[in-house]
Protein backbone atom coordinates (compact mmCIF):
# COMPACT_ATOMS: atom_id res chain seq x y z
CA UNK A 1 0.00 0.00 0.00
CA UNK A 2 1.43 3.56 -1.32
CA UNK A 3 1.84 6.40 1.16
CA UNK A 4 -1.20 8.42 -0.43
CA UNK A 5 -3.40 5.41 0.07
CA UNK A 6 -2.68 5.44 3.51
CA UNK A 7 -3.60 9.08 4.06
CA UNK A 8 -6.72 8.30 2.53
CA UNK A 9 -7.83 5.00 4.53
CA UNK A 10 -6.76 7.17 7.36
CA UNK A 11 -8.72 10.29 6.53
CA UNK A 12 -11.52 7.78 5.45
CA UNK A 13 -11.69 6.30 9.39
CA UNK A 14 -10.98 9.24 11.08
CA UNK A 15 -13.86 10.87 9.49
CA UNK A 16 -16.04 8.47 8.23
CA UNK A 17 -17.24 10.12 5.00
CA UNK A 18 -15.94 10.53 1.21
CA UNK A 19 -17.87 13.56 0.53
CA UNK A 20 -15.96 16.44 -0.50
CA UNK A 21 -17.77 19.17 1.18
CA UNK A 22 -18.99 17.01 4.64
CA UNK A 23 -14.63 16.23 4.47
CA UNK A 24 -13.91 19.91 4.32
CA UNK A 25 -15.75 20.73 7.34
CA UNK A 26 -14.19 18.57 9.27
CA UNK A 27 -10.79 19.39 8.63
CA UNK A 28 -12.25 23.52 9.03
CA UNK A 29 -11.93 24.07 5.37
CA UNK A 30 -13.55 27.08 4.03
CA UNK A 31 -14.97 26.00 0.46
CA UNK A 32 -15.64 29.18 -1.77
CA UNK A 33 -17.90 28.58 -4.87
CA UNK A 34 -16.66 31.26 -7.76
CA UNK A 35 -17.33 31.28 -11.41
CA UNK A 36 -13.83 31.64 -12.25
CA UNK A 37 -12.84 32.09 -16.04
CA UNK A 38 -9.68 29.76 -16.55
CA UNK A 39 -9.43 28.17 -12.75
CA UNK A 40 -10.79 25.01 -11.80
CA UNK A 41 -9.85 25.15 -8.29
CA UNK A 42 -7.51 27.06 -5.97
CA UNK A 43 -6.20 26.04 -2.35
CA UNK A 44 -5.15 29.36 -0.31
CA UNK A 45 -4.13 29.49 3.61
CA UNK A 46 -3.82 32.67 4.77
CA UNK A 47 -3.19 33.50 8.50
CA UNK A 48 -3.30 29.58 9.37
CA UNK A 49 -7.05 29.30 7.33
CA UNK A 50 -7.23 26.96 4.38
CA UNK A 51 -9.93 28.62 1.92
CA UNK A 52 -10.54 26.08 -1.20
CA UNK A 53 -11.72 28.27 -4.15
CA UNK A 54 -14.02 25.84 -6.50
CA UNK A 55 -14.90 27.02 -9.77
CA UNK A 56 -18.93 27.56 -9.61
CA UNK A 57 -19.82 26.87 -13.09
CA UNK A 58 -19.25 23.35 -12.95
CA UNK A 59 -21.02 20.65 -12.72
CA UNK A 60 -21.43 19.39 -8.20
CA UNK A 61 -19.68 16.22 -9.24
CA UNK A 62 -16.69 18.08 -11.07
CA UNK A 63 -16.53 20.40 -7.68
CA UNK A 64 -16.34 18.04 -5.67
CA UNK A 65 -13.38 16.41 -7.53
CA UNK A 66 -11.54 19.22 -7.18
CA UNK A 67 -12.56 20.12 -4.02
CA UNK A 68 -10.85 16.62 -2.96
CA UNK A 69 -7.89 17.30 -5.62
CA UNK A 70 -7.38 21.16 -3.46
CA UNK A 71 -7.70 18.93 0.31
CA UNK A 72 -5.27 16.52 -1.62
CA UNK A 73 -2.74 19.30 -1.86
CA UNK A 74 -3.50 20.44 1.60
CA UNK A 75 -2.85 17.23 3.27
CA UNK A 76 0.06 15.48 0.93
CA UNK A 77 2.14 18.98 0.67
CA UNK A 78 1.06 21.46 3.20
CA UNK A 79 3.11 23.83 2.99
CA UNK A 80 2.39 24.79 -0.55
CA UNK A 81 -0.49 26.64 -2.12
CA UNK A 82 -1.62 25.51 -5.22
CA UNK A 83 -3.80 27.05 -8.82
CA UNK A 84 -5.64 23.80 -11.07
CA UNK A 85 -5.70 25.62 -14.22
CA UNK A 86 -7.38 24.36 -16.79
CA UNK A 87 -5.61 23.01 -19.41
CA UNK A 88 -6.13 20.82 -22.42
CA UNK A 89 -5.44 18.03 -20.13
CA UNK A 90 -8.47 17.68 -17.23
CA UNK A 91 -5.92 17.76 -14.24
CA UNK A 92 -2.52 18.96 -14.78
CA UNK A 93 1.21 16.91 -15.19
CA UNK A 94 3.57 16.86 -12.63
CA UNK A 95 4.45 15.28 -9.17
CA UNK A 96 2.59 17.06 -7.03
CA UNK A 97 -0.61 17.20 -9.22
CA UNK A 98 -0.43 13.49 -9.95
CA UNK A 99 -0.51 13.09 -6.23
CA UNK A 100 -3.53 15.10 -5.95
CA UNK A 101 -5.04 13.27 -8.58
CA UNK A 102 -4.33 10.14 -6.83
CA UNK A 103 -6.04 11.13 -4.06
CA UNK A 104 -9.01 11.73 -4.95
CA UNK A 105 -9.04 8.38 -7.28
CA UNK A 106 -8.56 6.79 -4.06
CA UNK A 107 -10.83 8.58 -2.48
CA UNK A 108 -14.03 8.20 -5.06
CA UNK A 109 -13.23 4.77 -6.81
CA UNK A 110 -10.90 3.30 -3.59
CA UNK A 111 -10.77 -0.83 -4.37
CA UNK A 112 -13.47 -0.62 -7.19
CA UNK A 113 -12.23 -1.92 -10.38
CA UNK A 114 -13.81 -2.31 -13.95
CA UNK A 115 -16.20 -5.33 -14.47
CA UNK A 116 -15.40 -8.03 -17.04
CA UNK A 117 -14.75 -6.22 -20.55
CA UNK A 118 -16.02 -3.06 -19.63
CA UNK A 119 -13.23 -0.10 -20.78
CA UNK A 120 -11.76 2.68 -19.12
CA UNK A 121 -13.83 4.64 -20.88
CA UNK A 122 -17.11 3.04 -19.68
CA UNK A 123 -15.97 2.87 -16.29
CA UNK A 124 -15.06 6.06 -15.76
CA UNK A 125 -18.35 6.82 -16.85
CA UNK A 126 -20.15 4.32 -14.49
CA UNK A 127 -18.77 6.58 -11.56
CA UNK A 128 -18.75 9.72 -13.48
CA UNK A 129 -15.29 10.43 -13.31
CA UNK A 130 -12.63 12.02 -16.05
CA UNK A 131 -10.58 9.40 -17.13
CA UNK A 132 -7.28 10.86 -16.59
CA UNK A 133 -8.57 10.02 -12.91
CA UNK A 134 -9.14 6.09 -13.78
CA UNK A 135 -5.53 6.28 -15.55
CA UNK A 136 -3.88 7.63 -12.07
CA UNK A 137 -4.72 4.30 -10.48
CA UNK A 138 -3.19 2.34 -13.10
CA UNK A 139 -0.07 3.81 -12.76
């Protein structure tokens, strides 16, 4: 079992709940709904306060991802503050975002995997999930 698994089975007990909002709450997140133009999500702490910025014109599944991805950030690399810009990727490359990213595919699909000749495609779908997501656990 990878580190980031652990800090989810762990947040997962501890709490009791997947839900991106109900998670927030408990850690004393402030989640801030704004239709931003070219940000999907933004994690700032300021004075010892983490404030998640969602982008408000998505869809409640697609904040809550990235509400997880921004308490993903928070809890894997906290002392960093972090921008998901959109891109013509769904989540951004690099280390830390793939970390994120894995994360929250812990979080939503944890030890679910696809049935019997059903794609990637199909099961991201089933769970209505991007599947860049799907493609982090595979890695």
């Amino acid at each position: 079992m990878n580190w980031i698994t652990k800090e989810v089975k762990n947040l997962v007990r501890r709490y009791g709940t997947t839900d991106p909002l109900e998670l927030a709450d408990y850690l004393n997140y402030i989640v801030i709904p704004y239709p931003f133009k070219n940000i999907r999500g933004m994690l700032l702490v300021i004075d010892g306060t983490t404030c998640i910025g969602v982008n408000s014109n998505f869809s409640r599944k697609m904040q809550g991802l990235v509400v997880l991805h921004e308490i993903g950030h928070r809890l894997l690399h906290p002392k960093m503050n972090y921008f998901m810009i959109i891109e013509d990727t769904l989540f951004p490359a690099g280390k830390f975002e793939y970390q994120a990213n894995r994360f929250v595919a812990e979080l939503v699909l944890g030890e679910r995997k696809p049935h019997a000749g059903e794609t990637i495609y199909e099961f991201a779908a089933r769970y209505e999930v991007p599947v860049e997501l799907v493609k982090t656990l595979a890695k």
